[in-house]
Protein backbone atom coordinates (compact mmCIF):
# COMPACT_ATOMS: atom_id res chain seq x y z
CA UNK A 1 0.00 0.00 0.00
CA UNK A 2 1.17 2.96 -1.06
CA UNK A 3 1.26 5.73 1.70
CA UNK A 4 0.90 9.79 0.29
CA UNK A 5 1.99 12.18 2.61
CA UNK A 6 -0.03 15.10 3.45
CA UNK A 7 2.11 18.20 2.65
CA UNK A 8 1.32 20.75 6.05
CA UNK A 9 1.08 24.25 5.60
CA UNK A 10 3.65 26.30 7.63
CA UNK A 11 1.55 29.91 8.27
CA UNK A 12 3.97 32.56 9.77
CA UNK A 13 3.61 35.99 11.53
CA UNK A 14 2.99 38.73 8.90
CA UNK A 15 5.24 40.94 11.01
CA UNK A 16 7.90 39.26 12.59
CA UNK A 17 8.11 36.07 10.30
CA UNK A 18 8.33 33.59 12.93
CA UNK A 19 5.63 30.27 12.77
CA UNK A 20 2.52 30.35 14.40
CA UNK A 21 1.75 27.55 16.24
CA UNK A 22 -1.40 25.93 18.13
CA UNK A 23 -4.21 27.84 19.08
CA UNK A 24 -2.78 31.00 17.25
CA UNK A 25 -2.77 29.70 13.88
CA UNK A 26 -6.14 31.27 12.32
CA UNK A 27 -4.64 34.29 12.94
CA UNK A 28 -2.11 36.46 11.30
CA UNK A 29 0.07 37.74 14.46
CA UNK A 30 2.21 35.54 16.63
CA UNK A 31 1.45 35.93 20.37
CA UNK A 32 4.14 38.61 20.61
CA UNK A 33 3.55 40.62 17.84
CA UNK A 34 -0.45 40.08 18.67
CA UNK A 35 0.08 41.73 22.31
CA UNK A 36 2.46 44.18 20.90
CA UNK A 37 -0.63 45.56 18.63
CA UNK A 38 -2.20 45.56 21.95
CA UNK A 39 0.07 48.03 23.25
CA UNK A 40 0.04 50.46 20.64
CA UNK A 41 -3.61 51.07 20.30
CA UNK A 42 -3.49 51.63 24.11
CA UNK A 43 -0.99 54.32 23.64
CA UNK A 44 -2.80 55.62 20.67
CA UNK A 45 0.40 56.00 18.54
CA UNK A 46 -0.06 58.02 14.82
CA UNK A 47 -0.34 55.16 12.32
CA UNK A 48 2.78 56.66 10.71
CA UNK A 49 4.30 55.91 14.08
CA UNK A 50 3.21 52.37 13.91
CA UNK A 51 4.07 51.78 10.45
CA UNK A 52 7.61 52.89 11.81
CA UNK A 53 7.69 50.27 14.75
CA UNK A 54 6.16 47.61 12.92
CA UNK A 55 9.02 48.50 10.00
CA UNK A 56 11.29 47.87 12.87
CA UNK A 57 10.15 44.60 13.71
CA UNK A 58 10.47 43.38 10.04
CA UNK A 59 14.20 44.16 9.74
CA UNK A 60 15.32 42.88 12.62
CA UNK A 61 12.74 40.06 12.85
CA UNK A 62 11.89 40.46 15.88
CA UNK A 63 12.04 42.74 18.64
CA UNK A 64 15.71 44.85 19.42
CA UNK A 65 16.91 47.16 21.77
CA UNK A 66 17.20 50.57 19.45
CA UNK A 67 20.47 51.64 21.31
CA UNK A 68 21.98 48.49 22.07
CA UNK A 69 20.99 45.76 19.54
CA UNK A 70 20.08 42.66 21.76
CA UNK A 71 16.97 41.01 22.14
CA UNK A 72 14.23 42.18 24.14
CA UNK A 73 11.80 40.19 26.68
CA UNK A 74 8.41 40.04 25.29
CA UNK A 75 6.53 37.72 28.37
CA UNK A 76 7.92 39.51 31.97
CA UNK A 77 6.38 42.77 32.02
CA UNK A 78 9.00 42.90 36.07
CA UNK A 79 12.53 41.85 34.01
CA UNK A 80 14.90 44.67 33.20
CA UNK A 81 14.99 43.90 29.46
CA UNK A 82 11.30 44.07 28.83
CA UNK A 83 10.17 45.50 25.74
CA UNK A 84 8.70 49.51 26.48
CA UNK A 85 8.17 52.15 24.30
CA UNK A 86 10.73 55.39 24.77
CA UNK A 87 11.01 58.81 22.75
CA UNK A 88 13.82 59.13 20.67
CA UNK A 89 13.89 62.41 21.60
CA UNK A 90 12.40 63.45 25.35
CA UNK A 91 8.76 64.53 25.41
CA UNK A 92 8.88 64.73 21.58
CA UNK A 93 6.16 62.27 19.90
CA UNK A 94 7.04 62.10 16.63
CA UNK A 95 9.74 59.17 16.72
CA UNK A 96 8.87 56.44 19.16
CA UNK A 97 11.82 53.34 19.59
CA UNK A 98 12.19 50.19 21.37
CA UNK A 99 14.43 49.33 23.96
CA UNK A 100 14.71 47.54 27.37
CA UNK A 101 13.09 48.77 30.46
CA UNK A 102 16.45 49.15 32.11
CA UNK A 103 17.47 51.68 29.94
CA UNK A 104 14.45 53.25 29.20
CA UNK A 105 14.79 54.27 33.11
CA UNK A 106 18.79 55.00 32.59
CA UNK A 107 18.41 57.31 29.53
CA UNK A 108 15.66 59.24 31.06
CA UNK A 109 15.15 62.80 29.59
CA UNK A 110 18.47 62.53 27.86
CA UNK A 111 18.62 62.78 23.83
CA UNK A 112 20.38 60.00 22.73
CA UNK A 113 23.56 61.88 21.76
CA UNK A 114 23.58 63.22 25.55
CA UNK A 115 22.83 59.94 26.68
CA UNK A 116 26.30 58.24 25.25
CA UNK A 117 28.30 61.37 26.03
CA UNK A 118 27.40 60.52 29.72
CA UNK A 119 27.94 56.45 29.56
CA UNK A 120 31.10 57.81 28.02
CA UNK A 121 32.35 60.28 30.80
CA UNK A 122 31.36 58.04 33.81
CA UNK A 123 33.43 55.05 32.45
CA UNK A 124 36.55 56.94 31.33
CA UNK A 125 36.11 58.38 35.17
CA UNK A 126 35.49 54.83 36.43
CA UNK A 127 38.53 53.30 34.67
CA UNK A 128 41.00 56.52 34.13
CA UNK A 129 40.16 58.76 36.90
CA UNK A 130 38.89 61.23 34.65
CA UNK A 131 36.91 64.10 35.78
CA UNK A 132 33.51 63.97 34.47
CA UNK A 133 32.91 67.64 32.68
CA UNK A 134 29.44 69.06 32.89
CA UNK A 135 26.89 69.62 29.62
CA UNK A 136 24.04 71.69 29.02
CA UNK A 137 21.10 69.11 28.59
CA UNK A 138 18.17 70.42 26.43
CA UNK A 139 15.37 68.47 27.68
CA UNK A 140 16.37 67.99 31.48
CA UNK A 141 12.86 68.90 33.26
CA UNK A 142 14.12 68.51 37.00
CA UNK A 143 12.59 66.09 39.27
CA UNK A 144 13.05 67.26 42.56
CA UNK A 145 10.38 69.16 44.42
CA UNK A 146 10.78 70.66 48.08
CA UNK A 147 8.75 69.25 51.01
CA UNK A 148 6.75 70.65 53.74
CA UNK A 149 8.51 69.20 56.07
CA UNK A 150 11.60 70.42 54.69
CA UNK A 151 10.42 74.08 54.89
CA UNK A 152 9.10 73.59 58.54
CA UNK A 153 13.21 72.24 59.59
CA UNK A 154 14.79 74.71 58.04
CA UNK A 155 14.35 78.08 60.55
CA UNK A 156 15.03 75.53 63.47
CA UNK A 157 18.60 74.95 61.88
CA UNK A 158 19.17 78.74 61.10
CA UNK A 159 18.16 79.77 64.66
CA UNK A 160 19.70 76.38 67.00
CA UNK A 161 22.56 78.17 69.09
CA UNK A 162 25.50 77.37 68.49
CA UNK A 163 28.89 78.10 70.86
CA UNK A 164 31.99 78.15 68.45
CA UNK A 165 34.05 80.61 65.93
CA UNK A 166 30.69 81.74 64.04
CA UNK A 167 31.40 79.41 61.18
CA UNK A 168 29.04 76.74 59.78
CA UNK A 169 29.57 73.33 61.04
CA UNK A 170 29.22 71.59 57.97
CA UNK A 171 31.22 73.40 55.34
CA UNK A 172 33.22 75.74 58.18
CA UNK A 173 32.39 79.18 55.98
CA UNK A 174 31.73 82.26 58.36
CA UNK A 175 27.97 82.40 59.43
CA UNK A 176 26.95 86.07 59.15
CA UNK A 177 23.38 84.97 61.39
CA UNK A 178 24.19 85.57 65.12
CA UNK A 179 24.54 82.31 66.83
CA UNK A 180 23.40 80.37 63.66
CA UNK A 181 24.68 76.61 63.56
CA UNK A 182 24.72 76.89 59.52
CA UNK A 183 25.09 79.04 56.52
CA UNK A 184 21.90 79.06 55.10
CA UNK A 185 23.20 76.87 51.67
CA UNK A 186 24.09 73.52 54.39
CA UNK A 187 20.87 74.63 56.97
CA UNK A 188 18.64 73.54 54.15
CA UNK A 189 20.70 70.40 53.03
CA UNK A 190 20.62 69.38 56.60
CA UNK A 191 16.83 70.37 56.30
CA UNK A 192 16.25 67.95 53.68
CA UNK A 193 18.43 65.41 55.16
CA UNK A 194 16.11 65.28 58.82
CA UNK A 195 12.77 65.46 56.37
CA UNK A 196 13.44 62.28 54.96
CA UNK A 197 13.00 59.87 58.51
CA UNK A 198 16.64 58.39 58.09
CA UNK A 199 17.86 56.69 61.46
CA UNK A 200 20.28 58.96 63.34
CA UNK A 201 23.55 56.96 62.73
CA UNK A 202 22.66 57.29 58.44
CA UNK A 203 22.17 61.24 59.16
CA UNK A 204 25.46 61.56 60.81
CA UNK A 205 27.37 59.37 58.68
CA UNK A 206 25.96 61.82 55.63
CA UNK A 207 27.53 64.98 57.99
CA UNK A 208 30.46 63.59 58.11
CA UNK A 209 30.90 63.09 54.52
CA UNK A 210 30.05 66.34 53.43
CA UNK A 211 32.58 67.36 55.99
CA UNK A 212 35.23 65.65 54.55
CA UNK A 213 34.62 66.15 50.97
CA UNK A 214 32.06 68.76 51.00
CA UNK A 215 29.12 68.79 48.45
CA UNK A 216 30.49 66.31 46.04
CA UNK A 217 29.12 63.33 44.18
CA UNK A 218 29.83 59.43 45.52
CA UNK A 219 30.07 58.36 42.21
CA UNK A 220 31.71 60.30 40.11
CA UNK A 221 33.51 62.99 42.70
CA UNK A 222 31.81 66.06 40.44
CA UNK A 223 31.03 69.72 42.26
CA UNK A 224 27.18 69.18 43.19
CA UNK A 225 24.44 72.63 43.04
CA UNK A 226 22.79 73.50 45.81
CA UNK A 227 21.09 75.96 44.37
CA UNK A 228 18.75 75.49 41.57
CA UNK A 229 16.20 72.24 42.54
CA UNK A 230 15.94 72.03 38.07
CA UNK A 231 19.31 71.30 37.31
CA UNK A 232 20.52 67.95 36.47
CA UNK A 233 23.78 68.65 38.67
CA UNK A 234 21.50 69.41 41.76
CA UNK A 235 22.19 67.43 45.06
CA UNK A 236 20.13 64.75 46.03
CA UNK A 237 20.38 62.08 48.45
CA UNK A 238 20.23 58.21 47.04
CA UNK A 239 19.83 54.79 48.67
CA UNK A 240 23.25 53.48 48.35
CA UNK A 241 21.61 50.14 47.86
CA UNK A 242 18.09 50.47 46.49
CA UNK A 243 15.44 51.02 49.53
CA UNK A 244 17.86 50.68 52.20
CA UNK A 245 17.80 53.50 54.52
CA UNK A 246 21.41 52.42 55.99
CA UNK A 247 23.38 54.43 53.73
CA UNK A 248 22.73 57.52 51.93
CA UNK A 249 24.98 58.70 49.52
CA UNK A 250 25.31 62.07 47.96
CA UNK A 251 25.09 62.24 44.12
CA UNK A 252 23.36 64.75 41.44
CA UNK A 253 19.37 63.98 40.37
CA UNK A 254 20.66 62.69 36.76
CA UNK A 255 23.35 60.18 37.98
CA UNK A 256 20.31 59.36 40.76
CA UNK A 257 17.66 58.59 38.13
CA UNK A 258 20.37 56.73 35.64
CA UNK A 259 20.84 54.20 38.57
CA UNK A 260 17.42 54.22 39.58
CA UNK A 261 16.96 50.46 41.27
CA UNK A 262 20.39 49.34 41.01
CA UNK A 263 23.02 48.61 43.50
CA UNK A 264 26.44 50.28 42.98
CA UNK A 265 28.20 47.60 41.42
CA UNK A 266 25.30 46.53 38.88
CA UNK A 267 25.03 50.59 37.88
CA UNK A 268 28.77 50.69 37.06
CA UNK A 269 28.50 47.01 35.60
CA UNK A 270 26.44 48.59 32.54
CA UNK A 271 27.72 51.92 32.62
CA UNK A 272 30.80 50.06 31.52
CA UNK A 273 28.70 47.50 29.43
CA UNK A 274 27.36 50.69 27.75
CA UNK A 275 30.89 52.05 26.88
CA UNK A 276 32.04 48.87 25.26
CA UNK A 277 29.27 48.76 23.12
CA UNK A 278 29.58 52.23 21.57
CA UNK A 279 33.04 52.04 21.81
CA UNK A 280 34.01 49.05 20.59
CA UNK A 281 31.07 47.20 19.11
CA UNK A 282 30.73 44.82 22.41
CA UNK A 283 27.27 43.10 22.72
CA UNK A 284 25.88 43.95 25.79
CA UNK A 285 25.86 41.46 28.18
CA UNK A 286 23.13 40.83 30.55
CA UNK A 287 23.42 40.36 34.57
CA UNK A 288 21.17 38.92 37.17
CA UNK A 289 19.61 42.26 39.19
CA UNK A 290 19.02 41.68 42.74
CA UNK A 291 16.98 44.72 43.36
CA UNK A 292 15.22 45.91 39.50
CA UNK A 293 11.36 46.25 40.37
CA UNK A 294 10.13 47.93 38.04
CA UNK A 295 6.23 46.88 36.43
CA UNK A 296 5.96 47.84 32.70
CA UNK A 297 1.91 47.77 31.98
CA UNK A 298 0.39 48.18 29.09
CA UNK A 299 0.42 52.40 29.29
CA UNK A 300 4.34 52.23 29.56
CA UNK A 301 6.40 54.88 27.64
């Protein structure tokens, strides 16, 4: 008996090319690319906008980080390297790319040029010593607001007597306020410091820093403002590991969003990962984070 075999028909994704299998195969989308529709109708993107992503996915056949090339997670809207949405350009609509959620939350409101002239400066700092120099960024919108609290502190550490040489105890410049503990600039850092709840062995730990090396970053050792809340060179105070009250660190609000839920090590890890890449062509390569949180729904940008 002569057995004829049935020739199957192989039906693949219409946008990424890859088979469809099982319960997905009277449709036209994979279950990646379908959810991935999903998302953009939520956001409401242009249609010129998704004819651009969707263009995207074709090339590359399949889903790719925008800035550094490797494949994206699809399923875990919690890992780092799930797929979001992020404007080429901050707050600017017209150019939407993908990349991983990690990076989404390191490049911020940078443009992408200011983005790799920053990996740049903190790794030649990290590996050369090299002072990290200062841009003007054109889309930085400042993320730190002053507290009530902070604002009730502050005349208490203006007016607290203090017995001594009438110079501040934190920085040790001359206190023009009669019997004033601090210059006005360190009364409100101190301010801030006793607003945030910290135990009293983290607050004087933090004093005693910014005794020793004044108003200067952990991380990269650059002059910190103390002046103007908006800049991206403003001083903030950062869980040295992420929600760990046990040590705060000193560093400026951009370096403080860049390492958003990462530990120390993992933030240098792929600032130096980062470098390679546009460097010298290096694929990125991933690392287990102990601390990344972050949820991506469906109305992520």
């Amino acid at each position: 008996m002569k057995i004829v075999k049935q020739k199957v028909c192989v039906k693949k994704c219409c946008k990424c090319g890859k088979r469809i299998h099982g319960g997905y195969a009277h449709t036209i989308y994979c279950p990646h690319c379908s959810r991935f529709a999903v998302r953009m109708a939520a956001k409401k993107f242009s249609p010129e906008i998704v004819k651009q992503l969707w263009d995207d996915v074709r090339q590359h056949e399949g889903f790719f980080c925008h800035y550094t090339g490797m494949r994206l997670d699809m399923d875990d809207p919690h890992s780092p390297w799930y797929c979001v949405f992020d404007h080429w350009h901050p707050r600017d609509a017209k150019r939407i790319v993908l990349t991983s959620s990690l990076f989404n939350e390191m490049k911020s409101n940078l443009t992408e040029d200011e983005f790799w002239y920053i990996i740049k400066q903190l790794a030649h700092h990290r590996r050369l010593g090299k002072h990290v120099r200062k841009i003007r960024l054109s889309c930085w919108p400042g993320h730190v607001m002053p507290s009530d609290e902070t604002g009730k502190r502050l005349k208490q550490y203006l007016l607290r007597e203090h017995k001594g040489s009438g110079c501040c105890a934190l920085c040790g410049k001359r206190v023009f306020v009669y019997n004033a503990k601090y210059c006005p600039r360190c009364a409100k850092f101190v301010a801030r410091l006793h607003s945030k709840g910290l135990p009293p062995e983290t607050i004087e730990e933090t004093l005693e820093y910014v005794r020793q090396k004044h108003f200067t970053c952990f991380y990269s050792g650059i002059q910190l403002d103390l002046d103007d809340p908006k800049s991206p060179w403003y001083c903030v105070l950062d869980h040295w590991i992420p929600q760990d009250p046990g040590k705060i660190v000193l560093t400026c609000d951009l370096f403080n969003v860049m390492k958003s839920d990462l530990s120390e090590k993992e933030f240098w890890y792929y600032v130096l990962q980062l470098a390679d890449y546009i460097e010298k062509g290096r694929p990125v390569r991933k690392m287990k984070l102990a601390y990344f949180w972050r949820l991506c729904p469906v109305e992520d940008v």
